[in-house]
Protein backbone atom coordinates (compact mmCIF):
# COMPACT_ATOMS: atom_id res chain seq x y z
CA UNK A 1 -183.06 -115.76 -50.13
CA UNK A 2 -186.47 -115.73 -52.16
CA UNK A 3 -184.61 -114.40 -55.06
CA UNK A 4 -181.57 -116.67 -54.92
CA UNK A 5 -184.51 -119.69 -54.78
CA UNK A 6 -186.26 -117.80 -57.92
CA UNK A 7 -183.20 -118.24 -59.55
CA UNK A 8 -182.62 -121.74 -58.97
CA UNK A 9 -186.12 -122.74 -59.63
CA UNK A 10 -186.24 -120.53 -63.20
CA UNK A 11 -183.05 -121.13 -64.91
CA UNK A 12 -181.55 -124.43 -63.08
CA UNK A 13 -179.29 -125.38 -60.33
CA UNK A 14 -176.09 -124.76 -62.32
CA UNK A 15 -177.15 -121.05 -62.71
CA UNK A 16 -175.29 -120.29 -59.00
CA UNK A 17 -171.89 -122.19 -60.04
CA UNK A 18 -172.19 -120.87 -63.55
CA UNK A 19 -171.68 -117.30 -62.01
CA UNK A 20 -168.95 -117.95 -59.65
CA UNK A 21 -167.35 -119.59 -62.34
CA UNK A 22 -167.41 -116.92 -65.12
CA UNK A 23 -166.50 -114.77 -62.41
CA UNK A 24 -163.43 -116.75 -61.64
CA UNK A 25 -162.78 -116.56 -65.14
CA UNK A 26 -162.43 -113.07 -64.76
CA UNK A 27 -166.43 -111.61 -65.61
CA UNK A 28 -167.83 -108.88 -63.27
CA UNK A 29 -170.59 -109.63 -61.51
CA UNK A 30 -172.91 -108.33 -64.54
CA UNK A 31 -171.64 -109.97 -67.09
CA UNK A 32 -171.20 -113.39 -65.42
CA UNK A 33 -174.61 -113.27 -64.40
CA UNK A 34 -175.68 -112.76 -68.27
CA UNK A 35 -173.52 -115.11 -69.46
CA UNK A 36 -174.86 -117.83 -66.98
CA UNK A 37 -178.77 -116.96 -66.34
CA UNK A 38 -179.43 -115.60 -70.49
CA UNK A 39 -180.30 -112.25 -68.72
CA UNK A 40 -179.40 -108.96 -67.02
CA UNK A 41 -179.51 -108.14 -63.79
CA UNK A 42 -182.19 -105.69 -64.49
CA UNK A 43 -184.59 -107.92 -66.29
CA UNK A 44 -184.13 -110.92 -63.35
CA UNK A 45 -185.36 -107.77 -61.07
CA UNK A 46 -188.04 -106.93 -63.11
CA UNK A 47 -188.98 -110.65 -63.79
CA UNK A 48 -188.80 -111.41 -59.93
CA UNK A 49 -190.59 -108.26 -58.90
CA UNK A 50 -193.02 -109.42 -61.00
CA UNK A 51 -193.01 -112.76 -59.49
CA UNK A 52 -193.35 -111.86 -55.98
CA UNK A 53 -196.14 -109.36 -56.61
CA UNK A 54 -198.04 -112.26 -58.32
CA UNK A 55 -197.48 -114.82 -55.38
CA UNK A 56 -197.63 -112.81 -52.57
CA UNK A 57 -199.75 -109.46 -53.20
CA UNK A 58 -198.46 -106.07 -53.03
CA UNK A 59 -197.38 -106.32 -49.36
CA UNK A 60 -194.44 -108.14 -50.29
CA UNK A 61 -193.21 -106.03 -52.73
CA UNK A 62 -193.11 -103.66 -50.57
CA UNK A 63 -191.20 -106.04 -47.67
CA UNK A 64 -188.78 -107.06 -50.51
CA UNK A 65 -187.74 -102.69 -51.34
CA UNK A 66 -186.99 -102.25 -47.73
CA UNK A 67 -183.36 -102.64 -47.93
CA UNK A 68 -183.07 -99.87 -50.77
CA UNK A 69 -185.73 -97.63 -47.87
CA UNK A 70 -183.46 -98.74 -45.34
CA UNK A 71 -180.39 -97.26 -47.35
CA UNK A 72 -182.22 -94.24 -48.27
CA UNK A 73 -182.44 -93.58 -45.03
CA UNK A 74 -179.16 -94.25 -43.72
CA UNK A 75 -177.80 -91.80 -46.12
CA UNK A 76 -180.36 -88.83 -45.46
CA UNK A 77 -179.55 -89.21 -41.69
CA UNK A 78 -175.97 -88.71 -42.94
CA UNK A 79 -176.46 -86.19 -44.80
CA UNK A 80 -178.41 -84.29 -42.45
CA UNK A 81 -175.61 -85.09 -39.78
CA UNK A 82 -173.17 -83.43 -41.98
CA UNK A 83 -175.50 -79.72 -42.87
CA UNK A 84 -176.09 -79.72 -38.92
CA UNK A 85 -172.42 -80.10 -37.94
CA UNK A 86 -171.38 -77.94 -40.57
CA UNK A 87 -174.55 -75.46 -39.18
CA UNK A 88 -173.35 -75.55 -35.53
CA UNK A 89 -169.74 -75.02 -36.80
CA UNK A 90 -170.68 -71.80 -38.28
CA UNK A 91 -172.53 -70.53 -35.13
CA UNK A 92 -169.76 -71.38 -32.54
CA UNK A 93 -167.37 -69.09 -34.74
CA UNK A 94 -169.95 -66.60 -34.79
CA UNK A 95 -170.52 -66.63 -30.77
CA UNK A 96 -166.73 -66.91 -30.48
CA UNK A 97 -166.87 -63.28 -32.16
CA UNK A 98 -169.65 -61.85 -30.34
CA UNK A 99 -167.51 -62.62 -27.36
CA UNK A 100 -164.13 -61.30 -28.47
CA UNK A 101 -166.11 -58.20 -28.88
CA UNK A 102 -167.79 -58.07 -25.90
CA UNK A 103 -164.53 -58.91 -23.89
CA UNK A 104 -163.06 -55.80 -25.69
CA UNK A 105 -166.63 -53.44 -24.81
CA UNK A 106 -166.29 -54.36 -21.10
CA UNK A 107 -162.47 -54.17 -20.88
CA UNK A 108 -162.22 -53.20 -17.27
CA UNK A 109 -158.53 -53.36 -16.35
CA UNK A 110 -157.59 -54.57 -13.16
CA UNK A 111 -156.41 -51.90 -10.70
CA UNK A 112 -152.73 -51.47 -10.14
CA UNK A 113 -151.49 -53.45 -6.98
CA UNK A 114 -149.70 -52.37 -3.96
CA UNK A 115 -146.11 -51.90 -6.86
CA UNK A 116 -148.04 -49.32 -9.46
CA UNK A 117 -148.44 -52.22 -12.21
């Protein structure tokens, strides 16, 4: 929301319907936001970044680069979900051969019943 209101205070309310607009038109996001704000999406960052740190000290910064932590760490827990399952896969078919061969070590047949068999 802070950002969305940093855009409407710095480049006017038509900068919001100017975007939906050229992207109606057929724009991706990028270059509809260009064509209606006079800048990239990377320099708005930089420019609000910039912004926020002034206002609001350091702190916020920080507060504002939690979803991009929070993302980070969404995919790590993936990703570490994935090595341990793929881990614990591994082991089970190495257990599963330990015991084949220990069933064949202690092969103890049963004795033959009352027939011979």
């Amino acid at each position: 929301m802070l950002a969305v209101k940093r855009l409407i205070s710095g480049y006017g309310s038509g900068v919001l319907p100017g975007i939906l607009n050229n992207m109606h038109d057929g724009q991706d996001f990028d270059q509809a936001f260009e064509n209606a704000a006079g800048l990239t999406i990377d320099g708005f960052e930089r420019e609000y970044l910039n912004v926020v740190g002034k206002a609001y000290g350091k702190r916020m910064l920080f507060i504002t680069l939690i979803p991009s932590t929070w993302t980070f760490i969404l995919i790590l827990a993936i990703v570490v979900y994935i090595i341990k399952k793929r881990r614990n896969k591994r082991l089970m078919s190495q257990w599963e051969i330990v015991d084949a061969a220990e069933n064949i070590i202690n092969f103890r047949p049963d004795p033959p019943d009352e027939n011979g068999f």
